[in-house]
N, C-alpha and C. Protein backbone atom coordinates (compact mmCIF):
# COMPACT_ATOMS: atom_id res chain seq x y z
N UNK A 1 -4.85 -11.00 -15.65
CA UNK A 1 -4.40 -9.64 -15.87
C UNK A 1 -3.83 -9.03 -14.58
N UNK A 2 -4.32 -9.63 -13.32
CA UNK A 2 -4.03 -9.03 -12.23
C UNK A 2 -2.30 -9.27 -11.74
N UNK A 3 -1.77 -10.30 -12.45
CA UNK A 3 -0.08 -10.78 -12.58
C UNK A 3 0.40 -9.50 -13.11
N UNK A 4 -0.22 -9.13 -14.24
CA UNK A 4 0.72 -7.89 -15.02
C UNK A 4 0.77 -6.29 -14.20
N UNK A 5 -0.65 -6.91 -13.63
CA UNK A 5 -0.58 -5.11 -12.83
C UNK A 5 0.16 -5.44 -11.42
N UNK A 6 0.43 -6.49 -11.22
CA UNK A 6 1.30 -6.50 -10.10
C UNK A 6 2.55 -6.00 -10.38
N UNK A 7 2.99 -6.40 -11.90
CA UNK A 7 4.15 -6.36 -12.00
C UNK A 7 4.37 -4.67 -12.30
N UNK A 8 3.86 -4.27 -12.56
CA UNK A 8 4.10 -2.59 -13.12
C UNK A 8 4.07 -1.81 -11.97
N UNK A 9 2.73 -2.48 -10.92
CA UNK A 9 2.88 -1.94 -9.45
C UNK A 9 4.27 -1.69 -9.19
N UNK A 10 4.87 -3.34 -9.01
CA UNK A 10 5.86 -3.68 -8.48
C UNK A 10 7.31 -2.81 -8.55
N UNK A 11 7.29 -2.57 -10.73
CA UNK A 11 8.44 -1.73 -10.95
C UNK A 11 8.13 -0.68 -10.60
N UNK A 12 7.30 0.80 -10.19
CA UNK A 12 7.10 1.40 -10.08
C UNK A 12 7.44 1.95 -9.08
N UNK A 13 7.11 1.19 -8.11
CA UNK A 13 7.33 1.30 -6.53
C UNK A 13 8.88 1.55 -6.62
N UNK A 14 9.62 -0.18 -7.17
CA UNK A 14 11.22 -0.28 -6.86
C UNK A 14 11.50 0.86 -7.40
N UNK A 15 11.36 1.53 -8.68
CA UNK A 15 11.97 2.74 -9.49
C UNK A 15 11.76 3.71 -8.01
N UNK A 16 10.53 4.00 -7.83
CA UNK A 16 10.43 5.10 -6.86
C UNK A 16 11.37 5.05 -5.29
N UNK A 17 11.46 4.08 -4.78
CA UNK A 17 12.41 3.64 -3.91
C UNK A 17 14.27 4.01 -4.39
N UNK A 18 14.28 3.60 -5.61
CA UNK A 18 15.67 4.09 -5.97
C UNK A 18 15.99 5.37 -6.48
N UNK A 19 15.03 6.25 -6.69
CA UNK A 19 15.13 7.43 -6.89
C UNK A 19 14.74 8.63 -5.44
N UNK A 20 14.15 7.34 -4.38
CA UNK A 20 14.36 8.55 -3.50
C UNK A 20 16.12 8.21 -2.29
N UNK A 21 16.12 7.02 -3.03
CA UNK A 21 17.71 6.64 -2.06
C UNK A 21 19.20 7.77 -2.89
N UNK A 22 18.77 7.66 -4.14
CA UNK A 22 19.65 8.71 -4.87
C UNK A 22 19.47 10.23 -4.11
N UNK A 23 18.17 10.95 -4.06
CA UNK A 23 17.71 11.59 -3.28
C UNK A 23 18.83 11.77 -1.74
N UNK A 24 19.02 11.27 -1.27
CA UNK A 24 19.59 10.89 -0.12
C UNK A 24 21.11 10.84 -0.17
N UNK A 25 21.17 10.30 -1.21
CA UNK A 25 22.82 10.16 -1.79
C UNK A 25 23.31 11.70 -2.37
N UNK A 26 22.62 12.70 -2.71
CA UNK A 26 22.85 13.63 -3.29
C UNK A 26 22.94 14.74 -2.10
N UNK A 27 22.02 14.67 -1.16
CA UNK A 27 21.62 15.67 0.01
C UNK A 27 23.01 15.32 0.84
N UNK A 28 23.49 13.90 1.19
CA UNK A 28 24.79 13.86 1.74
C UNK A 28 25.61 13.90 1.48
N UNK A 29 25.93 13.99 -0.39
CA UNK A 29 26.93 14.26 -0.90
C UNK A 29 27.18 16.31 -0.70
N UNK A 30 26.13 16.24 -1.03
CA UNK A 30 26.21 18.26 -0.74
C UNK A 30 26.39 18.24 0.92
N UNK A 31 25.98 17.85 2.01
CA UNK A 31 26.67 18.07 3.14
C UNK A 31 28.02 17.63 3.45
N UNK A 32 28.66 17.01 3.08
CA UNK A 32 29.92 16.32 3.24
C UNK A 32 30.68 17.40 2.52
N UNK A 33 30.52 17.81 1.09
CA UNK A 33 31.08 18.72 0.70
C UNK A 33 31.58 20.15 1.25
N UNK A 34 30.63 20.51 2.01
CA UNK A 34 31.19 21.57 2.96
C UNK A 34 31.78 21.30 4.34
N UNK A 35 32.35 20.14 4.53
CA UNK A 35 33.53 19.84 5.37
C UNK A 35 34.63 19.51 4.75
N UNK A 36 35.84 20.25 4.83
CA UNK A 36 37.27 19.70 4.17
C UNK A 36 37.90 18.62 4.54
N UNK A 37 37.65 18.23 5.47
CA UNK A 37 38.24 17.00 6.18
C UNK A 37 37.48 16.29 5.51
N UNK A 38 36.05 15.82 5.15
CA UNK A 38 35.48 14.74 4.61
C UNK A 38 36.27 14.34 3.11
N UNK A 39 37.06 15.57 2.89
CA UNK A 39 37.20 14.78 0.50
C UNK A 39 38.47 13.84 1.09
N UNK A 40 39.05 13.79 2.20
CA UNK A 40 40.07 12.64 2.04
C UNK A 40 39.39 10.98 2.90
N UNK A 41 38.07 11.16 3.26
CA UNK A 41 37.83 9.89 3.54
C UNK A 41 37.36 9.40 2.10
N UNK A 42 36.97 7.86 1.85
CA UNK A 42 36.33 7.09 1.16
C UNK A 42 34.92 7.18 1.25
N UNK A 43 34.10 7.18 2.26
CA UNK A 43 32.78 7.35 2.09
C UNK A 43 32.15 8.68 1.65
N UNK A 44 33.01 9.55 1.45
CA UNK A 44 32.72 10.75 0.55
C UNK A 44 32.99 10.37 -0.69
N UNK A 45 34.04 10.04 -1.03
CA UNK A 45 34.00 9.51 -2.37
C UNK A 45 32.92 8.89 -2.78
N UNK A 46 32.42 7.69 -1.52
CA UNK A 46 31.42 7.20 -2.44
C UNK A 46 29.88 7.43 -2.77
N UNK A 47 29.75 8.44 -1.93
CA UNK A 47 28.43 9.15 -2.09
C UNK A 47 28.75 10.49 -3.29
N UNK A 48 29.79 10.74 -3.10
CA UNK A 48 30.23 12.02 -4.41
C UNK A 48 29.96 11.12 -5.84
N UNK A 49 30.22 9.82 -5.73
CA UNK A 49 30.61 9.03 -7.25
C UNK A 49 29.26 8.46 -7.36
N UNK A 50 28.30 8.80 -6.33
CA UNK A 50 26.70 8.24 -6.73
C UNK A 50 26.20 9.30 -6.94
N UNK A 51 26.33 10.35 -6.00
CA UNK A 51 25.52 11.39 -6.47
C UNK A 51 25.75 11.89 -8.06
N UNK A 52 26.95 11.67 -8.22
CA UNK A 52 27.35 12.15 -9.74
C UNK A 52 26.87 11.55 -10.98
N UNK A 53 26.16 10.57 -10.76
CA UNK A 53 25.37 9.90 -11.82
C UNK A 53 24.07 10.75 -12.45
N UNK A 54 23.66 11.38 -11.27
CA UNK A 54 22.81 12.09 -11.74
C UNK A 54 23.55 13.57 -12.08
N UNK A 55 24.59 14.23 -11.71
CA UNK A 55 25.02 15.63 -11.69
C UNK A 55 25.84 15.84 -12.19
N UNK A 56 26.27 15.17 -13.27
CA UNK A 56 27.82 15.37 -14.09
C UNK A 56 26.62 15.74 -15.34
N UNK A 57 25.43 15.35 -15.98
CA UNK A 57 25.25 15.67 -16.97
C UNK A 57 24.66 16.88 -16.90
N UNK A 58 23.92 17.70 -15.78
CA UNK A 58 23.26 18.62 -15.16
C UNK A 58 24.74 19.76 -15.67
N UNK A 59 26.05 19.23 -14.70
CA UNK A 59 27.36 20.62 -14.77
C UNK A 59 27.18 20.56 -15.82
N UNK A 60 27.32 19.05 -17.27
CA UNK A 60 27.40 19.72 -18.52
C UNK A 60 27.25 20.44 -19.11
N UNK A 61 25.54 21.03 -18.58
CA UNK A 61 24.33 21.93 -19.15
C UNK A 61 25.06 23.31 -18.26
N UNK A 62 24.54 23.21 -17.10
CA UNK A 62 24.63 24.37 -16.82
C UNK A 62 25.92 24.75 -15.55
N UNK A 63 26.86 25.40 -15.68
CA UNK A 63 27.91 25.53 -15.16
C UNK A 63 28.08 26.02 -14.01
N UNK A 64 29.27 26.40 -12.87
CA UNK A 64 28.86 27.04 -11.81
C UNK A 64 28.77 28.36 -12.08
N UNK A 65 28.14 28.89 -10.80
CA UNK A 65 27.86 30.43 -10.56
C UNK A 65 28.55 30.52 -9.15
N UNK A 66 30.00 31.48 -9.71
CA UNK A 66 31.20 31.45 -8.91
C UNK A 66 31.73 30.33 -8.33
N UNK A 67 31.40 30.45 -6.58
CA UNK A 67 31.66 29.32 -5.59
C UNK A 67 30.53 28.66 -5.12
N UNK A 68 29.50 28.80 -5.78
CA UNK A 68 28.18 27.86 -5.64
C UNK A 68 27.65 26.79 -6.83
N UNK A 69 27.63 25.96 -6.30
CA UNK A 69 27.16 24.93 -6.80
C UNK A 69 25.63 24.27 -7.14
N UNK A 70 24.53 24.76 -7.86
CA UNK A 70 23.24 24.63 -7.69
C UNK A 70 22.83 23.12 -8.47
N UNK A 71 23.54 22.57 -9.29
CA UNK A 71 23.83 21.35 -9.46
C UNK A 71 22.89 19.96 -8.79
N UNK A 72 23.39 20.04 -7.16
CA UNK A 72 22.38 19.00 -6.13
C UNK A 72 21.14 19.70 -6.33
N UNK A 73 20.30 21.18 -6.51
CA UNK A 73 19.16 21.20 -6.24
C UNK A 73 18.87 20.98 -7.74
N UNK A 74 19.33 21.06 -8.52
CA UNK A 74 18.24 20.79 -10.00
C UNK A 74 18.72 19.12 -9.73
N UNK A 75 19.41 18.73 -9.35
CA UNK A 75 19.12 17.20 -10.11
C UNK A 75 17.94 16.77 -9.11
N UNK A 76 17.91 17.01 -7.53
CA UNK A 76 16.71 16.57 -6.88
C UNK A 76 15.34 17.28 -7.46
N UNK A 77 15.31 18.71 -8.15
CA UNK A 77 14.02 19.07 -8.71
C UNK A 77 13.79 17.58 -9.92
N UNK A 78 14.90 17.46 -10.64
CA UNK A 78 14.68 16.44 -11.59
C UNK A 78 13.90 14.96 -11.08
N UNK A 79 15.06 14.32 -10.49
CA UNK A 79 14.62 13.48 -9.64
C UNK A 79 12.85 13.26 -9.30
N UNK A 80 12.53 14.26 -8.73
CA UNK A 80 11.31 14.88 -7.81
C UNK A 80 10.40 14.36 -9.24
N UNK A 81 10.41 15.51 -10.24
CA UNK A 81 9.84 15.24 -11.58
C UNK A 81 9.56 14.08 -11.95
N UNK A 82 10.75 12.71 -12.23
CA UNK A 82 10.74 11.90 -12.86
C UNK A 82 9.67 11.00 -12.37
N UNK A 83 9.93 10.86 -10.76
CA UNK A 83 9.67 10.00 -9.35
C UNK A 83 7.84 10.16 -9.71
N UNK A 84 7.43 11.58 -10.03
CA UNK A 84 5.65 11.70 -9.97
C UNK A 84 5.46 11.84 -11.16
N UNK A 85 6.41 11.53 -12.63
CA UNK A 85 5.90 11.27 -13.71
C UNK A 85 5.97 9.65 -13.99
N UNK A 86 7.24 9.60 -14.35
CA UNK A 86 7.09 7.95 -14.51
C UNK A 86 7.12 6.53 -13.31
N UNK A 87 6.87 6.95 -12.07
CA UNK A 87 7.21 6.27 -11.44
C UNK A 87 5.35 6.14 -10.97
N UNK A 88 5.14 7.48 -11.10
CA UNK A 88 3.64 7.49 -10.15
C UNK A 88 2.53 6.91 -11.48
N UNK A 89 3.46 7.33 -12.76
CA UNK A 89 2.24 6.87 -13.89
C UNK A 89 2.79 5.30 -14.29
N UNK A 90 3.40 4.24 -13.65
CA UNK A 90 3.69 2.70 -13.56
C UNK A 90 2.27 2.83 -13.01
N UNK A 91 2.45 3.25 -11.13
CA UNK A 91 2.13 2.85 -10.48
C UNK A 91 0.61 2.78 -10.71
N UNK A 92 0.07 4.07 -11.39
CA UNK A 92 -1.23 4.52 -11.40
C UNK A 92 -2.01 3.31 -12.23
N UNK A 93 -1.25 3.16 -13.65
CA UNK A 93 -0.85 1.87 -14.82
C UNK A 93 -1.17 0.19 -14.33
N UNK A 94 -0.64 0.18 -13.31
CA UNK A 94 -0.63 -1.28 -12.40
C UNK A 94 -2.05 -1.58 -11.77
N UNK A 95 -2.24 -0.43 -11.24
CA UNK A 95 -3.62 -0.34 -10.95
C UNK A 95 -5.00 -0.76 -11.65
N UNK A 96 -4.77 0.32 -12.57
CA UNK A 96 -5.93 0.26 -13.78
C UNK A 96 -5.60 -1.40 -14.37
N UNK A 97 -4.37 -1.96 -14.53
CA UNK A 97 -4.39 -3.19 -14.81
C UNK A 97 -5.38 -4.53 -14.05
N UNK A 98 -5.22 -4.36 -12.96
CA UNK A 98 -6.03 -5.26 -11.59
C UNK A 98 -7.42 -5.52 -12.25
């Protein structure tokens, strides 16, 4: 039994690891954004086209307010959420497996 709780450990952790690198991808996509010179390099693009995985369905819902964009902080509240619901209840899961 102790194979299976490794393994739930295991996904739990990786999930949590990739949700705090998105994390990261989103915080530098919102700083880059307030430099104009950054939208014509490529590495803005490519942190804009990751962060947007999580924040294109967020604008769907809820739209801007004027020239602000609140968008990056609900998807990291989300994020935050998911990371200590399903990531911390694998992990907790893996455990109780051992």
């Amino acid at each position: 039994m102790f194979i299976l709780g490794n393994f739930v450990i295991g996904i739990g952790v990786a999930l949590r690891v990739f949700l705090n690198i998105e994390i990261v991808f989103i915080i530098i996509s919102a700083l880059l954004s307030w430099i104009p010179e950054a939208h014509y390099h490529r590495v803005y693009h490519f942190f804009q086209g990751v962060a947007d995985i999580v924040e294109n369905p967020i604008r769907r819902i809820i739209p801007r307010i004027g020239p602000i964009d609140i968008t990056p902080i609900l998807a990291i509240i989300l994020i935050i959420f998911l990371d200590r619901f399903i990531a911390q209840s694998l992990i907790e899961l893996g455990y109780l497996l051992k």
